[in-house]
Every structure is written in C-alpha cells, then in structure tokens.
Protein backbone atom coordinates (compact mmCIF):
# COMPACT_ATOMS: atom_id res chain seq x y z
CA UNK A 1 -3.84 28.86 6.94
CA UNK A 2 -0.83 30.45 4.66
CA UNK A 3 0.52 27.61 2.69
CA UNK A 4 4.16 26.51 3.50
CA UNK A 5 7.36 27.63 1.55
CA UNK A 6 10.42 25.04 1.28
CA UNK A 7 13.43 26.69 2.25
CA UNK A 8 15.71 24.71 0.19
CA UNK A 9 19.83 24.52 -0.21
CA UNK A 10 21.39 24.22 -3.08
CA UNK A 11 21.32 20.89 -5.05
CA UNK A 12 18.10 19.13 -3.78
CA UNK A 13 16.74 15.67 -4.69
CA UNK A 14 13.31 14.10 -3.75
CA UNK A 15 12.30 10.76 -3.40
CA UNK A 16 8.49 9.66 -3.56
CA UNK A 17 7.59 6.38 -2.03
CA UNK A 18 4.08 6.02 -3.86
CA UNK A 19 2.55 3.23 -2.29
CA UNK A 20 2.95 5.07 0.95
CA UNK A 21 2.07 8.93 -0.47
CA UNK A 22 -1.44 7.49 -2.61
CA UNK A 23 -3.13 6.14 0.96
CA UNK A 24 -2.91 10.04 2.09
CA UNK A 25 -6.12 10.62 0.45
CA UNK A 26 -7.70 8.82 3.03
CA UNK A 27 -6.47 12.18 5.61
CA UNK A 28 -6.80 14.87 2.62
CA UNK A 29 -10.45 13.73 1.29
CA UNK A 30 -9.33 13.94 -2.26
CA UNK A 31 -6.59 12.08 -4.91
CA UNK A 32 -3.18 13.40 -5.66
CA UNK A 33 -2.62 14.05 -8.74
CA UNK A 34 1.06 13.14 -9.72
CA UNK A 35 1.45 15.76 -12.30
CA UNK A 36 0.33 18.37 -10.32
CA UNK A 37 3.02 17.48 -7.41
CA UNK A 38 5.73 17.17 -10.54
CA UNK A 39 4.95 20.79 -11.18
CA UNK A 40 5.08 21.94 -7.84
CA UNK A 41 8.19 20.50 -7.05
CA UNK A 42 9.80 21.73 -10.35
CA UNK A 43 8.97 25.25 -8.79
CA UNK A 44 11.97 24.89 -6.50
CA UNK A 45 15.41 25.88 -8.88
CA UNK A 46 17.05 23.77 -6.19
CA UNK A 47 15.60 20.31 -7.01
CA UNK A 48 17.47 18.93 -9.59
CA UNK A 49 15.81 15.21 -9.34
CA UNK A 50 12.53 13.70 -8.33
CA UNK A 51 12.62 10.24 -7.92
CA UNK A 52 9.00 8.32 -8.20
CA UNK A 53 9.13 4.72 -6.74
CA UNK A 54 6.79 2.43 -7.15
CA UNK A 55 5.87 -1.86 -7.60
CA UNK A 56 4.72 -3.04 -11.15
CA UNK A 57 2.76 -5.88 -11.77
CA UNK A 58 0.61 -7.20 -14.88
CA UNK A 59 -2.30 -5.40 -14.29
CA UNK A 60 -2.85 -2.75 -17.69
CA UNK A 61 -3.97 -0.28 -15.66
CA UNK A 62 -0.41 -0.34 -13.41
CA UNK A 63 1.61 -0.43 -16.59
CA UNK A 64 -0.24 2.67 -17.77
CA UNK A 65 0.11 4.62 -14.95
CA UNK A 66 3.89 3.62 -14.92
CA UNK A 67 4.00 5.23 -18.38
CA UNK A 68 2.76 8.16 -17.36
CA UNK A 69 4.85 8.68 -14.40
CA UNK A 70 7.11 8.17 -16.99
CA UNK A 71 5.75 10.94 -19.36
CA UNK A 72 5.05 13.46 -16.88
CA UNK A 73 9.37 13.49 -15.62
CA UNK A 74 9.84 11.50 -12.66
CA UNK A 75 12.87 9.57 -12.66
CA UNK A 76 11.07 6.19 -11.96
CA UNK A 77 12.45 3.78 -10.08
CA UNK A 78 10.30 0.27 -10.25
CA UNK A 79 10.48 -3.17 -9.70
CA UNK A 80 8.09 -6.40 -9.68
CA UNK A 81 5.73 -6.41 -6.56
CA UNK A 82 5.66 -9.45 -3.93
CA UNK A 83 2.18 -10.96 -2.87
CA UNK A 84 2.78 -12.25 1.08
CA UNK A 85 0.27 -14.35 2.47
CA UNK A 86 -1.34 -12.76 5.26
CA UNK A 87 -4.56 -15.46 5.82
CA UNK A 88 -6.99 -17.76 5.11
CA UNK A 89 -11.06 -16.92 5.28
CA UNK A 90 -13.16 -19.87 3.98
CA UNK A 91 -10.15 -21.93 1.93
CA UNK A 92 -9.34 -18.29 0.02
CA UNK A 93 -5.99 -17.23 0.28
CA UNK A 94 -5.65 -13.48 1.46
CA UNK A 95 -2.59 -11.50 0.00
CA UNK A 96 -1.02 -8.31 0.44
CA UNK A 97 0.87 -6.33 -1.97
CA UNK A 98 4.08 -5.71 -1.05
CA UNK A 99 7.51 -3.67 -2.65
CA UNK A 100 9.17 -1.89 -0.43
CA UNK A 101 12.07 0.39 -1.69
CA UNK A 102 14.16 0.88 1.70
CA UNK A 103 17.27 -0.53 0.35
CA UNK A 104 16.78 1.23 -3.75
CA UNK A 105 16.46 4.55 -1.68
CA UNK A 106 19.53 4.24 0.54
CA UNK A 107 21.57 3.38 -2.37
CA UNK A 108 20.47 6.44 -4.56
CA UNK A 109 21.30 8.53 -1.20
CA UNK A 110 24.92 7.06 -1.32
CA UNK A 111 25.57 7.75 -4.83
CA UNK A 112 24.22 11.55 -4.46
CA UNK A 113 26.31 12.13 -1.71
CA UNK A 114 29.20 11.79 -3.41
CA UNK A 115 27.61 14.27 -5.67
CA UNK A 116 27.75 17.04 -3.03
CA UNK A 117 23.65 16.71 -2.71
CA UNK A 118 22.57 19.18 0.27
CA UNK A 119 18.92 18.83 0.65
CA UNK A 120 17.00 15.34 1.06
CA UNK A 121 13.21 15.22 0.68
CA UNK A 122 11.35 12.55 1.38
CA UNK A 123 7.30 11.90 0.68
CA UNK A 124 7.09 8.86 3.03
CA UNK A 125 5.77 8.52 6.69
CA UNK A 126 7.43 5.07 6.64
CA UNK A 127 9.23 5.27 10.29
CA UNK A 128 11.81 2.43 8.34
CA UNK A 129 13.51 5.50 7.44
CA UNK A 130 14.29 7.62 10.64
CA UNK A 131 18.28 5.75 11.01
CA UNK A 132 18.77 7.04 7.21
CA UNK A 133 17.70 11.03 8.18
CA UNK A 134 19.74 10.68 11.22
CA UNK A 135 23.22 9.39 9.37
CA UNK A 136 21.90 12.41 6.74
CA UNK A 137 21.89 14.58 9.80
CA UNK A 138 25.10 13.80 11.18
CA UNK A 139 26.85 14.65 7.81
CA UNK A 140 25.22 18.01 7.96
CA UNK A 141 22.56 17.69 5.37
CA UNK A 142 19.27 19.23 5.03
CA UNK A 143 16.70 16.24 6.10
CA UNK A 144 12.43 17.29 4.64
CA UNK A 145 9.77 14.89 5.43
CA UNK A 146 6.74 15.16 3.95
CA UNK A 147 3.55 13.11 5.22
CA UNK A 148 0.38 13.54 6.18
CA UNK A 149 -1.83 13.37 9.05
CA UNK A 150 -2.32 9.52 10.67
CA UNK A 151 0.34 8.20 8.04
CA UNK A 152 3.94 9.46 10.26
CA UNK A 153 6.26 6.33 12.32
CA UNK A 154 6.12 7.44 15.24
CA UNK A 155 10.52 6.60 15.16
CA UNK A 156 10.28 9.80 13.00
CA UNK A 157 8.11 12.09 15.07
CA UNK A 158 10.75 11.25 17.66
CA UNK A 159 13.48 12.99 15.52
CA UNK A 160 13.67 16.69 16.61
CA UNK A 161 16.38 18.18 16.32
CA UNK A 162 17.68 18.96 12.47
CA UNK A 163 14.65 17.15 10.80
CA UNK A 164 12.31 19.38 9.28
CA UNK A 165 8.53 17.72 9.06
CA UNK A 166 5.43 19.20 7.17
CA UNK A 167 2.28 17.80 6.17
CA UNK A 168 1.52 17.42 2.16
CA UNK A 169 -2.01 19.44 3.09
CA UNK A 170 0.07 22.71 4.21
CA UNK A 171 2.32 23.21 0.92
CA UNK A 172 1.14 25.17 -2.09
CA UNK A 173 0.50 22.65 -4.31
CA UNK A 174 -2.66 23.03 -6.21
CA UNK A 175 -1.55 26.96 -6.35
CA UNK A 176 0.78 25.82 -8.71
CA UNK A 177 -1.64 24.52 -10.71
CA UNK A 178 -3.92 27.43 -10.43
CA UNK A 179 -1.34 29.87 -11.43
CA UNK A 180 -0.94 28.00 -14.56
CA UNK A 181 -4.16 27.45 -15.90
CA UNK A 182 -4.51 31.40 -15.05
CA UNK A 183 -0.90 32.11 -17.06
CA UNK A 184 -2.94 30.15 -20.23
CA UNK A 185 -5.48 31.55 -19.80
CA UNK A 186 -4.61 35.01 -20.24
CA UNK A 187 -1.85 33.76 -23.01
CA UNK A 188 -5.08 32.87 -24.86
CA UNK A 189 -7.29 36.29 -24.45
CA UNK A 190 -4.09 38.18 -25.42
CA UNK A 191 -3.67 35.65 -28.78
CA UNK A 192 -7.38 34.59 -29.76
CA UNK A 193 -6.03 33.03 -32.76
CA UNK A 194 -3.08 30.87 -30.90
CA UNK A 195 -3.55 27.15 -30.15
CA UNK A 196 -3.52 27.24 -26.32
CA UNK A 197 -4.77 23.86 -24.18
CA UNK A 198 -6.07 25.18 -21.04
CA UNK A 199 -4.85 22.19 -19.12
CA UNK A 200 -9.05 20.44 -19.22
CA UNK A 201 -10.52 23.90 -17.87
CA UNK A 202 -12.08 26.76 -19.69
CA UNK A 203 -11.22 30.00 -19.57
C-alpha cells in the first residue's frame, strides 16, 4: 500500500496523547519509537509545534524517558499521574494509572487560535475529543486524527464531514528514518575520514 502524505495548511501544531498512542503496538506488532515520529513530523515545513503529553511518576525509568522526550524536541507537557482504585482480589488493592490531558489540550487549542493556527493534529483515538474537532470544524480549521486500528471512539468515527482520519500504520514514518541513515551513509563513503554516527546501523 503507498504510504499516506499529510496535506497540511499553513501553521500546523500536533498534539500527542502518549498514554493513548504507546498501546498501538498492540495493532502494529512493533514499538514506536518517539524519535523516529519527531523526525517524521519535522518533515512537514507546516508544523511549527509538537506537543508530547504524558503522566510522571517516581519510577527512574519514567523520569528518563521524560528526559528524553525532552532531548529529542517535543514540547512536553506533564503532570503527576493519579492511581484510581478499580478492585480488590484477595485483600490486594488493584489500581489503574490514570492522567488524562483533556482539559491541558483544550487550553493549548485556545491559546493557538488566537495565534491564527490552521491545522490541528491529533495522535489520540480518545472519542473524549470529538466536541473539540467539531467547535475546530465550525471555525473552519483543518481537524487530522491519527489512530490506529481497534484504538478509535467510536463518537469520532461518527464525525464525517471535515474530519480527516488516518491510521499511524499508513504514513511514511520509518521512511523517514530510512532516508536518513541512507543520507549518512553516503555522507560517510564520500568523506572516509569524517566523524559520521550512522544513527546504530552500519553502512
């Protein structure tokens, strides 16, 4: 299948809802790689923000990831995570993690709209979202969802008209990657003697 192209406006912003995008792997049979999806995006002249939400909590290895969400670009956007009860088995307390960012995303939306924004993209299935595309809609904005298979509200699948919905499986994302390692790779034929990583694969 030939990989989809985003047929941006002018002055586009992109908001990742993490907790929602990293359970995709379960439809994709593989990770995604954060950087990789940075350097995709940063294909598109038109995006001029990436917003990366996700929970923190005292575990090292979600501070370090946090950092490197950091270190890669994203404009993060974090906050401390809940634990709700959800049940008891055998006198053990079961908890869910939970941090949603409904209300951190809306308010971004408001403050870039006064910026003269024209595109929204969103990487979330969450079908929380479907009145904030349609007021988006109404003012005549360019609404993306991206999601993947088994992981869409069903309140958004019900949006048809102006909403533009793709899965994260048909865009050109590990292309990107490809391209790059194949740019550095020829960079470092043509200059034996330069110091050239080749982003962890050999040439």
């Amino acid at each position: 299948m030939k990989k989809q192209i985003l047929k941006l406006k002018s002055k586009a912003a992109v908001f990742i809802d993490w907790a929602n995008v990293f359970n995709w792997k379960k439809s994709l049979k593989k990770e995604i790689n954060p950087k990789t999806l940075f350097e995709y995006l940063k294909t598109y002249p038109q995006i001029k923000l990436i917003y990366f939400y996700f929970g923190e909590d005292q575990h090292p290895k979600s501070k370090q990831f946090l950092k490197e969400i950091r270190k890669i670009g994203y404009e993060l956007i974090t906050k401390p995570v809940k634990y709700i009860i959800v049940g008891k088995i055998n006198k053990t307390l079961i908890k869910k993690r939970k941090c949603d960012f409904d209300v951190e995303i809306t308010m971004k939306i408001y403050e870039l709209l006064q910026e003269d924004f024209k595109s929204f993209i969103f990487f979330t299935g969450d079908g929380d979202f479907a009145p904030l595309y349609q007021y988006l809609l109404k003012k005549k904005k360019q609404v993306i969802v991206i999601y993947e298979k088994g992981f869409l509200g069903r309140e958004i699948w019900q949006i048809n008209k102006g909403l533009f919905k793709t899965r994260l499986g048909y865009l050109a994302i590990n292309q990107v990657r490809k391209s790059a390692v194949e740019s550095i790779c020829r960079n470092k034929k043509n200059n034996p003697r330069s110091k050239v990583i080749s982003a962890g694969r050999d040439c």
